[in-house]
PDB file of N, CA and C in Angstrom:
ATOM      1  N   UNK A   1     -31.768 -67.350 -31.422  1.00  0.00           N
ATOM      2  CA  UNK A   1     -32.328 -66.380 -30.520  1.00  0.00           C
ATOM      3  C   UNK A   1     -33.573 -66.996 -29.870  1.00  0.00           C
ATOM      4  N   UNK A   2     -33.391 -67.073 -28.222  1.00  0.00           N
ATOM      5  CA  UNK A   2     -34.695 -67.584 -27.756  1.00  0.00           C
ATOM      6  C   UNK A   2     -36.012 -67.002 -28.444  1.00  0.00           C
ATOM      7  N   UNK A   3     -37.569 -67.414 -28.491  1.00  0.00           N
ATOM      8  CA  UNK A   3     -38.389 -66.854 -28.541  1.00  0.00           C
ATOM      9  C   UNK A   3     -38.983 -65.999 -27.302  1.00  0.00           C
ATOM     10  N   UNK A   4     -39.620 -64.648 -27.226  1.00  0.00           N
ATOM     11  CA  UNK A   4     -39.869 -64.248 -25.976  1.00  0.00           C
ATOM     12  C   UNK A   4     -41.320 -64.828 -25.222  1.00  0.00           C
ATOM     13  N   UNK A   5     -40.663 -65.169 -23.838  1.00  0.00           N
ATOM     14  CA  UNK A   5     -42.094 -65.262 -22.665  1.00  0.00           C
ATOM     15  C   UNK A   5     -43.471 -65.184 -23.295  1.00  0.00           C
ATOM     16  N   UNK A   6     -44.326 -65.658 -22.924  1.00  0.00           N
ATOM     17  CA  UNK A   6     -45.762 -65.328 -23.516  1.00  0.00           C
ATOM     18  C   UNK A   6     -46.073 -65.762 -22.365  1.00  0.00           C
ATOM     19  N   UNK A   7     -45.895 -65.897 -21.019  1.00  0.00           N
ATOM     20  CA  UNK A   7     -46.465 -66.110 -19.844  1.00  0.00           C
ATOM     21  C   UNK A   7     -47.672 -65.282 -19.052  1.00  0.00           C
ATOM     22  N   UNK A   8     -48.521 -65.184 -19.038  1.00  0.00           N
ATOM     23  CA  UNK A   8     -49.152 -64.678 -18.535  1.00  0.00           C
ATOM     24  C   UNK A   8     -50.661 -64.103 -19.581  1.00  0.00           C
ATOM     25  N   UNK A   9     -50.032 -64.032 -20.772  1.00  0.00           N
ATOM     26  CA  UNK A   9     -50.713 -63.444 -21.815  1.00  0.00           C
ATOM     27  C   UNK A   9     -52.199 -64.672 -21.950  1.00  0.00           C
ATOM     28  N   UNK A  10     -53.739 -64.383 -22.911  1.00  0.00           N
ATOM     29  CA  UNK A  10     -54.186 -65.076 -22.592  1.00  0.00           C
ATOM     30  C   UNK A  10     -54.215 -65.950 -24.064  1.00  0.00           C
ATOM     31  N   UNK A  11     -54.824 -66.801 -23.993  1.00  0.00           N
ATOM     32  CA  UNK A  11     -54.696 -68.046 -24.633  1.00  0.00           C
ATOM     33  C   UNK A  11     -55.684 -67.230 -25.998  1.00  0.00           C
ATOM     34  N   UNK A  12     -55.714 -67.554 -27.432  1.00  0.00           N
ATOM     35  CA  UNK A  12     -56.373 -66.979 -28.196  1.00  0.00           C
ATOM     36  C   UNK A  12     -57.522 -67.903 -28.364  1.00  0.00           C
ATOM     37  N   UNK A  13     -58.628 -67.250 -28.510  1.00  0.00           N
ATOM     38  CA  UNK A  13     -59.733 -67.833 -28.264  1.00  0.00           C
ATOM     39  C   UNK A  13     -59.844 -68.808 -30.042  1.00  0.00           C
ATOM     40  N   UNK A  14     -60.234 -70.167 -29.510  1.00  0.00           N
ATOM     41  CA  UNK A  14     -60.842 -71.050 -30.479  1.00  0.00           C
ATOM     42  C   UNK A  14     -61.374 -72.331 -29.982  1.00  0.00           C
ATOM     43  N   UNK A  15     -62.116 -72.853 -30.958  1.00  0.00           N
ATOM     44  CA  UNK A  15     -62.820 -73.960 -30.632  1.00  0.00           C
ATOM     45  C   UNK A  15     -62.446 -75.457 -31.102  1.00  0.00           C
ATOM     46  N   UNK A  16     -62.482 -75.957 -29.808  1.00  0.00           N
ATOM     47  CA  UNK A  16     -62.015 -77.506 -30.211  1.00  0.00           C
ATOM     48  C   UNK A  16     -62.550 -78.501 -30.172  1.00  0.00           C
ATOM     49  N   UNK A  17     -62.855 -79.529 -31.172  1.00  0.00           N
ATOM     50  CA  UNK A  17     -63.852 -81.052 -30.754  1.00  0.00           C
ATOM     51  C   UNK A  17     -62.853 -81.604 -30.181  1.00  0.00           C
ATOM     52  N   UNK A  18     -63.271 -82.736 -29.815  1.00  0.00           N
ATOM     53  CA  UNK A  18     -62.336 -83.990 -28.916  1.00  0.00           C
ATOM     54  C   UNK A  18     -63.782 -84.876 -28.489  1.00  0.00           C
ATOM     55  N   UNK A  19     -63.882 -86.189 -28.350  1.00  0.00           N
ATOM     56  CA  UNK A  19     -64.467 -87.274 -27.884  1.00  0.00           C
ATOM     57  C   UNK A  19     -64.242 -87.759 -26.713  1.00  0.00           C
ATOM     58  N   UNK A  20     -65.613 -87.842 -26.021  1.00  0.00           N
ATOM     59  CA  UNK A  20     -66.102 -88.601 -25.137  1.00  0.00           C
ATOM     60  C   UNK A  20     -66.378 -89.416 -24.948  1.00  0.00           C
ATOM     61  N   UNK A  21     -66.028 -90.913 -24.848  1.00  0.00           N
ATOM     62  CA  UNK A  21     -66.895 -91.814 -24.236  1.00  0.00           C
ATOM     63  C   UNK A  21     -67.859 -92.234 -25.987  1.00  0.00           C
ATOM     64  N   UNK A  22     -67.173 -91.813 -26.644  1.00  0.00           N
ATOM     65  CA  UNK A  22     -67.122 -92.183 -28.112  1.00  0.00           C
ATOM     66  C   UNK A  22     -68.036 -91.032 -28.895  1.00  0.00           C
ATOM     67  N   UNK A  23     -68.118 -89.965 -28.352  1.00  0.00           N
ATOM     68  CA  UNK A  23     -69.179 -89.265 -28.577  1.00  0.00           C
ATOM     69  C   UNK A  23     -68.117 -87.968 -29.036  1.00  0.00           C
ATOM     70  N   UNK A  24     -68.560 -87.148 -30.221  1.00  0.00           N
ATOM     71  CA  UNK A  24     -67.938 -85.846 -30.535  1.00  0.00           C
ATOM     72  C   UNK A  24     -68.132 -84.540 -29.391  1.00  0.00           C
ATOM     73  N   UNK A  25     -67.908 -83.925 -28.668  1.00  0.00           N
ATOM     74  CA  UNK A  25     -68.164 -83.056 -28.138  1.00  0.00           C
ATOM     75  C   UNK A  25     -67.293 -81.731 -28.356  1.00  0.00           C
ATOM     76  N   UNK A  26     -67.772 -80.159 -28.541  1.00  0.00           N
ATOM     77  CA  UNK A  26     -67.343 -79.179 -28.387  1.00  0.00           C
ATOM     78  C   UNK A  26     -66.642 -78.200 -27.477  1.00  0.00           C
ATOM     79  N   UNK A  27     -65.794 -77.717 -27.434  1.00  0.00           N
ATOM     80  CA  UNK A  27     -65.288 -76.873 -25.990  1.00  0.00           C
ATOM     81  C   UNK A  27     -64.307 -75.877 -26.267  1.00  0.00           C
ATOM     82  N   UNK A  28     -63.997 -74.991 -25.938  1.00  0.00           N
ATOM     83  CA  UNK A  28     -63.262 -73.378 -26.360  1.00  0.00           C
ATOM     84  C   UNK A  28     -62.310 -73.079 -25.293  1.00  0.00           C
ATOM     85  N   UNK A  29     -61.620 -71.806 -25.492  1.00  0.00           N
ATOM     86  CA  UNK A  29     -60.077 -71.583 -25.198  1.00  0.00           C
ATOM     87  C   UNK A  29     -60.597 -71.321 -23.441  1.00  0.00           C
ATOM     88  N   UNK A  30     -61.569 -70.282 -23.433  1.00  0.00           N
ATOM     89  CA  UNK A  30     -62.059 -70.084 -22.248  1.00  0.00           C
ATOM     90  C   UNK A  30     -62.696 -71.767 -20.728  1.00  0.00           C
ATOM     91  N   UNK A  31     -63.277 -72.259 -21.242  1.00  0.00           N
ATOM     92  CA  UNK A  31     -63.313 -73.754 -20.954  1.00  0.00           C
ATOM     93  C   UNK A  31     -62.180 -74.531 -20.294  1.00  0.00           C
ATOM     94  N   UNK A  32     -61.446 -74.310 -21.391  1.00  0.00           N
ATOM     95  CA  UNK A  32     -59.994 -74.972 -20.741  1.00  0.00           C
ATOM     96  C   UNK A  32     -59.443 -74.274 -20.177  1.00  0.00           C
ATOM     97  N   UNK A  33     -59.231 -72.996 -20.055  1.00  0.00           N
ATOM     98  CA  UNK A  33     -58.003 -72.197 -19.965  1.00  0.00           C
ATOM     99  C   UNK A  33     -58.033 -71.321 -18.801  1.00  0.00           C
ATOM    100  N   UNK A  34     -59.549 -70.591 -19.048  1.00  0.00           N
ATOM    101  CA  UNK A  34     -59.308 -69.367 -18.478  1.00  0.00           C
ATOM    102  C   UNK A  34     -59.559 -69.563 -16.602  1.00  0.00           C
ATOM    103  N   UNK A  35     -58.654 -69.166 -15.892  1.00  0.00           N
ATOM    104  CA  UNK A  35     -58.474 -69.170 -14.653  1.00  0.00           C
ATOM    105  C   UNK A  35     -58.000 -70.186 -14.307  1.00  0.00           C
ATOM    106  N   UNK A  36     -57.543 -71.147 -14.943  1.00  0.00           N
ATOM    107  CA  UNK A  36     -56.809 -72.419 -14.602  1.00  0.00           C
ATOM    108  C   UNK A  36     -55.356 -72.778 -15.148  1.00  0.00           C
ATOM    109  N   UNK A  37     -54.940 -73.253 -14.647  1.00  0.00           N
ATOM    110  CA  UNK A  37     -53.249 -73.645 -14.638  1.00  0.00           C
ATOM    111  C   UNK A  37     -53.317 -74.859 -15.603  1.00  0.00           C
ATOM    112  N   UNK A  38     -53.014 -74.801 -16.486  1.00  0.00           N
ATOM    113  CA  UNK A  38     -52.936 -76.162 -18.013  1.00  0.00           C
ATOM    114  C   UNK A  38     -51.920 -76.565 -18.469  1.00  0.00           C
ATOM    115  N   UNK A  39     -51.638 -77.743 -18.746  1.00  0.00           N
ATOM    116  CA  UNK A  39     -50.095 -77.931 -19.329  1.00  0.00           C
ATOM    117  C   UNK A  39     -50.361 -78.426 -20.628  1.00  0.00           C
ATOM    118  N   UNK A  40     -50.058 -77.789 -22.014  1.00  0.00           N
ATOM    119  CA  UNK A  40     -50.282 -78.326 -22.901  1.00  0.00           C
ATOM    120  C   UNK A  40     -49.130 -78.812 -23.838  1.00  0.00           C
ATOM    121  N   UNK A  41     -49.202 -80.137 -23.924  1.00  0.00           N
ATOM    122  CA  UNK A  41     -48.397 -80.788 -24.947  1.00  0.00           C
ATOM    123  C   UNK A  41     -49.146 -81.213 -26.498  1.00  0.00           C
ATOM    124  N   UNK A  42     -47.857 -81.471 -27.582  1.00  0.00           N
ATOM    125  CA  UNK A  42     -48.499 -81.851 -28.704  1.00  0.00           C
ATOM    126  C   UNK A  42     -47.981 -82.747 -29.070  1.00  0.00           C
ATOM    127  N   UNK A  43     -48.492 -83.812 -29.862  1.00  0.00           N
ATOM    128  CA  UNK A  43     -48.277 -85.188 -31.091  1.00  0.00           C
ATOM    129  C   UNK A  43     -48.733 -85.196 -32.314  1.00  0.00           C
ATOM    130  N   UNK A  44     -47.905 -85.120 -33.164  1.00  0.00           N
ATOM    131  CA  UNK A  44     -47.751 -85.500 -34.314  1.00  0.00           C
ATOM    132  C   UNK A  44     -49.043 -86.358 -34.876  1.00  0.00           C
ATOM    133  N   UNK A  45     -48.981 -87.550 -34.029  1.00  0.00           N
ATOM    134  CA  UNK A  45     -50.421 -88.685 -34.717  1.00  0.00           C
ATOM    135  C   UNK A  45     -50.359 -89.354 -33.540  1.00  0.00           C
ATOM    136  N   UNK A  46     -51.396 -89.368 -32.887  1.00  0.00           N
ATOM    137  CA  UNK A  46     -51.926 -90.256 -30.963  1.00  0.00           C
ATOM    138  C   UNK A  46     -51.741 -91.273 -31.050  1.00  0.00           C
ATOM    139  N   UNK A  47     -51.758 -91.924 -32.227  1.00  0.00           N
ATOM    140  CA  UNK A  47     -51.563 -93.870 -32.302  1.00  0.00           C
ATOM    141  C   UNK A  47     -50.607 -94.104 -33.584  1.00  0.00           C
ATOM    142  N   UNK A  48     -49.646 -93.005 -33.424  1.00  0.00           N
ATOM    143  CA  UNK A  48     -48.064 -93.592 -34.120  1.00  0.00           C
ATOM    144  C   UNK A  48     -47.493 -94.260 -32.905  1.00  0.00           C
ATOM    145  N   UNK A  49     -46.657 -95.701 -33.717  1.00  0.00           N
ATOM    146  CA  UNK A  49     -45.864 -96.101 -32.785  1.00  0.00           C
ATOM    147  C   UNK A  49     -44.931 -95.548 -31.697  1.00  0.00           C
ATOM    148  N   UNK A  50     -44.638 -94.333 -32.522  1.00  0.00           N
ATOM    149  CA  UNK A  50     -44.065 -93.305 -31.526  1.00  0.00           C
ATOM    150  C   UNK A  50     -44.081 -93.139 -30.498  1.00  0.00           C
ATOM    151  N   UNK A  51     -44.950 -92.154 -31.131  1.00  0.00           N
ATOM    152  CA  UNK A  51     -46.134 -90.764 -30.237  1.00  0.00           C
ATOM    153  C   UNK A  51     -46.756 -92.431 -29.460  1.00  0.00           C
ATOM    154  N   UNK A  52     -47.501 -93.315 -29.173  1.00  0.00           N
ATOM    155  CA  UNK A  52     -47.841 -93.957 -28.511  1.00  0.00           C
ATOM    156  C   UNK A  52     -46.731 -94.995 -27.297  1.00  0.00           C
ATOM    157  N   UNK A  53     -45.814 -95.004 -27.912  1.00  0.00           N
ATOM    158  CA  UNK A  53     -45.077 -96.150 -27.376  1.00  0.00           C
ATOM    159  C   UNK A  53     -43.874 -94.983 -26.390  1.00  0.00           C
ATOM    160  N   UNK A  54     -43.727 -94.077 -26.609  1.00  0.00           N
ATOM    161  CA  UNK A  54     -42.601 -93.452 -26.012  1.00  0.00           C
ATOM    162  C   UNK A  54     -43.222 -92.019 -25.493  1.00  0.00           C
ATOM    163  N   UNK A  55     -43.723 -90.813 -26.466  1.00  0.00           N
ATOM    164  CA  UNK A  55     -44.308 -90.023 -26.039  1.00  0.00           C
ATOM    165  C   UNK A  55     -45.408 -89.008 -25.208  1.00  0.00           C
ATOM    166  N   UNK A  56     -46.541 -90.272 -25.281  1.00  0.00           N
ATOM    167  CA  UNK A  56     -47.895 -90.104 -24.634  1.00  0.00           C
ATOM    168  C   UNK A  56     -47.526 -90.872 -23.191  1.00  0.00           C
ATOM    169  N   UNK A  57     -47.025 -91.848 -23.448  1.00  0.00           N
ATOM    170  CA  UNK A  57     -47.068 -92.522 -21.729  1.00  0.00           C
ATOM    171  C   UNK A  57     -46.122 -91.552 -20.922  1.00  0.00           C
ATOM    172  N   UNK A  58     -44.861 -91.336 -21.005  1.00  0.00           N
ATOM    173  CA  UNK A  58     -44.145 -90.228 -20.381  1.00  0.00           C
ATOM    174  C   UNK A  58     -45.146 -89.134 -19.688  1.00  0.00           C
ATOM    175  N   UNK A  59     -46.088 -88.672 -20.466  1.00  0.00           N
ATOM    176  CA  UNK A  59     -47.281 -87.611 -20.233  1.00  0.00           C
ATOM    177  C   UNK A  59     -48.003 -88.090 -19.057  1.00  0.00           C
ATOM    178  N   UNK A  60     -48.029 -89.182 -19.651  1.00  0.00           N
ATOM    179  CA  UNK A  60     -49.163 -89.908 -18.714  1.00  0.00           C
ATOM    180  C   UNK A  60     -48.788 -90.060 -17.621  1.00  0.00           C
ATOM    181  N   UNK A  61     -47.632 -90.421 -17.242  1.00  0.00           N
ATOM    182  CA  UNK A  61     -46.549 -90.794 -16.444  1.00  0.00           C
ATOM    183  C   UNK A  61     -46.395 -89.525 -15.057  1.00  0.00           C
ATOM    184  N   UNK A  62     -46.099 -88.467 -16.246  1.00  0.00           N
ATOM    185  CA  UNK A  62     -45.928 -87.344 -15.049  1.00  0.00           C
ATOM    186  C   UNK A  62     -47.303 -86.442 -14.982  1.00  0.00           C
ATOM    187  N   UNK A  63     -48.186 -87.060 -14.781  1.00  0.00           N
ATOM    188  CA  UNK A  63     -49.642 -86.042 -14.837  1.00  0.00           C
ATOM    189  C   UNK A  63     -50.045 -86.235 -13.322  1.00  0.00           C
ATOM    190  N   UNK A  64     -49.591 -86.913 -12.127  1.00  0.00           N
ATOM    191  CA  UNK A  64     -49.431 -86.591 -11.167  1.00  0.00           C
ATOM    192  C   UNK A  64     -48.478 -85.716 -10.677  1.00  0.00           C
ATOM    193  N   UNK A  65     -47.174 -86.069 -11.018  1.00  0.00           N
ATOM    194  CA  UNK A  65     -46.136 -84.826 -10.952  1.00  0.00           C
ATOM    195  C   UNK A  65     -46.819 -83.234 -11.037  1.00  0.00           C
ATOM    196  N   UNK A  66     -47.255 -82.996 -12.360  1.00  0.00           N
ATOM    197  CA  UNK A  66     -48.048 -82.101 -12.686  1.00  0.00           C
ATOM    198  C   UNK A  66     -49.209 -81.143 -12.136  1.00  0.00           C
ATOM    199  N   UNK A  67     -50.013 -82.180 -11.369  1.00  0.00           N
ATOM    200  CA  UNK A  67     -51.211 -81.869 -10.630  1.00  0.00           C
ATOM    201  C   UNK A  67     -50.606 -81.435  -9.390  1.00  0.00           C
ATOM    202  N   UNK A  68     -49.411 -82.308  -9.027  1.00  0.00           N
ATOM    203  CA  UNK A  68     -49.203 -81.899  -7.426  1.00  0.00           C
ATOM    204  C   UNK A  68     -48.525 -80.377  -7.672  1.00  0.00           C
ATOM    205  N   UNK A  69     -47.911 -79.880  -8.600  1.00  0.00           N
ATOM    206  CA  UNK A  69     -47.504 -78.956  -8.598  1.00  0.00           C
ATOM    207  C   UNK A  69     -47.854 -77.851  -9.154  1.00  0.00           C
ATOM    208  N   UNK A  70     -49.594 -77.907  -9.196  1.00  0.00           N
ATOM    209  CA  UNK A  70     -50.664 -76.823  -9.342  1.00  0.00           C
ATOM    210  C   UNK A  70     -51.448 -76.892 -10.839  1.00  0.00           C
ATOM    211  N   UNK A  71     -50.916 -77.488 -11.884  1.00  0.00           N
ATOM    212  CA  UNK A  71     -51.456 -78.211 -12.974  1.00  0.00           C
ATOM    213  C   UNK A  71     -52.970 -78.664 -12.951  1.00  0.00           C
ATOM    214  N   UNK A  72     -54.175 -77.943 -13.122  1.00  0.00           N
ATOM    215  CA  UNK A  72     -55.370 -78.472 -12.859  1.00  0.00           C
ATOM    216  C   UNK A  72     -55.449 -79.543 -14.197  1.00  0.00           C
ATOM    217  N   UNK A  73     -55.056 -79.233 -15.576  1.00  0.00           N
ATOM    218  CA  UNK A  73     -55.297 -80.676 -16.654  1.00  0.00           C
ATOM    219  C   UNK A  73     -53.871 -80.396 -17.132  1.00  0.00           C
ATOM    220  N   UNK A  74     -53.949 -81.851 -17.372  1.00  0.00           N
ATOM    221  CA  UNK A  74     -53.203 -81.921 -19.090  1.00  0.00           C
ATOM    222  C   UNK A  74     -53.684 -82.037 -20.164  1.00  0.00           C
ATOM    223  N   UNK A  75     -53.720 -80.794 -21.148  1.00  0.00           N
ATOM    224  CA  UNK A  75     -54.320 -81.500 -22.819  1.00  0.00           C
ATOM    225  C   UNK A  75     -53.155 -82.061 -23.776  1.00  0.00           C
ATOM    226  N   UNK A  76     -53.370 -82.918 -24.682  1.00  0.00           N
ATOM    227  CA  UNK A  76     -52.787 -83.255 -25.631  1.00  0.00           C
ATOM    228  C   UNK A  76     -53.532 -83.093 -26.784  1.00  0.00           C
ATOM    229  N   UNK A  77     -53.195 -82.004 -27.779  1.00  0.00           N
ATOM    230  CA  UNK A  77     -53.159 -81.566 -29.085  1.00  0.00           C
ATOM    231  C   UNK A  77     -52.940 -82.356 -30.087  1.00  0.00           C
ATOM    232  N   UNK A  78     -53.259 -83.091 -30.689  1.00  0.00           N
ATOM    233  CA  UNK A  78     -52.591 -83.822 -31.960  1.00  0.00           C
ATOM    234  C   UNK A  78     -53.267 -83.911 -32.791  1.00  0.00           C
ATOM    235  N   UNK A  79     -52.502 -83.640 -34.232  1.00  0.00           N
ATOM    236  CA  UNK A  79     -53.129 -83.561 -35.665  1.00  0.00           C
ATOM    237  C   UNK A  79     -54.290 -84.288 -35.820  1.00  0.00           C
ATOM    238  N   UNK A  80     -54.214 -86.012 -35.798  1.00  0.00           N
ATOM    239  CA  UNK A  80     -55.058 -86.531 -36.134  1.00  0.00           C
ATOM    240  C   UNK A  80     -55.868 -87.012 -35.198  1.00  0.00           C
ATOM    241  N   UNK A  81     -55.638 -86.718 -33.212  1.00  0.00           N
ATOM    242  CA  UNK A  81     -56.661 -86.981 -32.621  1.00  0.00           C
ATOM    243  C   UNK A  81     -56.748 -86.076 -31.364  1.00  0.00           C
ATOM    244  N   UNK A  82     -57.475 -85.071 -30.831  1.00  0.00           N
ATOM    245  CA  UNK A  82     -57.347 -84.401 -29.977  1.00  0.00           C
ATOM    246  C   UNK A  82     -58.124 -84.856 -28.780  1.00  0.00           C
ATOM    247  N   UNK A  83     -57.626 -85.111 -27.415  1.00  0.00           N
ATOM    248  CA  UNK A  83     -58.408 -85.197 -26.194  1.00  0.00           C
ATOM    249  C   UNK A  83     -57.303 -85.048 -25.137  1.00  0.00           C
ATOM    250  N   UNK A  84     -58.007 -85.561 -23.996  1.00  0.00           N
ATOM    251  CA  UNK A  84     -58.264 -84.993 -22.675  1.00  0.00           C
ATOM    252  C   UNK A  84     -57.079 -86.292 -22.109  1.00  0.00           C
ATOM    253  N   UNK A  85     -56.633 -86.098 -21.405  1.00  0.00           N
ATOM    254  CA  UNK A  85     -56.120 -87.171 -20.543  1.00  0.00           C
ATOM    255  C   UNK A  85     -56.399 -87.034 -19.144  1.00  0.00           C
ATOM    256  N   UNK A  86     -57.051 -87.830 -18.501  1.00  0.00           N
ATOM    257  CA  UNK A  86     -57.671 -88.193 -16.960  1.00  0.00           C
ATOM    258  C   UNK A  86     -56.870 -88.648 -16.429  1.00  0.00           C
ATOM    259  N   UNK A  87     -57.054 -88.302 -14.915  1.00  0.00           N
ATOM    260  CA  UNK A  87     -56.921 -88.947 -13.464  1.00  0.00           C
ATOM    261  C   UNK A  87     -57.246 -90.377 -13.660  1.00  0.00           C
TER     262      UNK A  87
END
């Protein structure tokens, strides 16, 4: 049985670290989310051969695709490393 739509609904508020430029920094659901168009994907572990060699570049790959078609970011979620992927 599909799961139902959650489109539109808002994102539940929590807080996330992720690194900068080697630096820890803080940021919340509102930050990312609220009034903006986000595409969020997840990985397992950011620097498994995997998740690095097949999964993340694909991402990377279509994050113009993405943007042109109203996508202001992409985040990537992952267990053992969470950040941002840039332009």
């Amino acid at each position: 049985m599909p799961l139902p739509s959650r489109e539109g609904q808002p994102v539940p508020q929590v807080k996330f670290r992720y690194r900068e430029n080697g630096e820890w920094m803080d940021t919340d659901s509102d930050k990312l989310f609220k009034g903006r168009t986000v595409a969020v994907f997840s990985l397992a572990g950011a620097f498994t051969p995997t998740c690095s060699s097949t999964h993340l570049p694909r991402f990377n790959e279509l994050a113009p695709t993405f943007k042109h078609n109203g996508v202001d970011q992409v985040v990537c979620i992952a267990v053992n490393d969470p950040y941002v992927m840039e332009e």
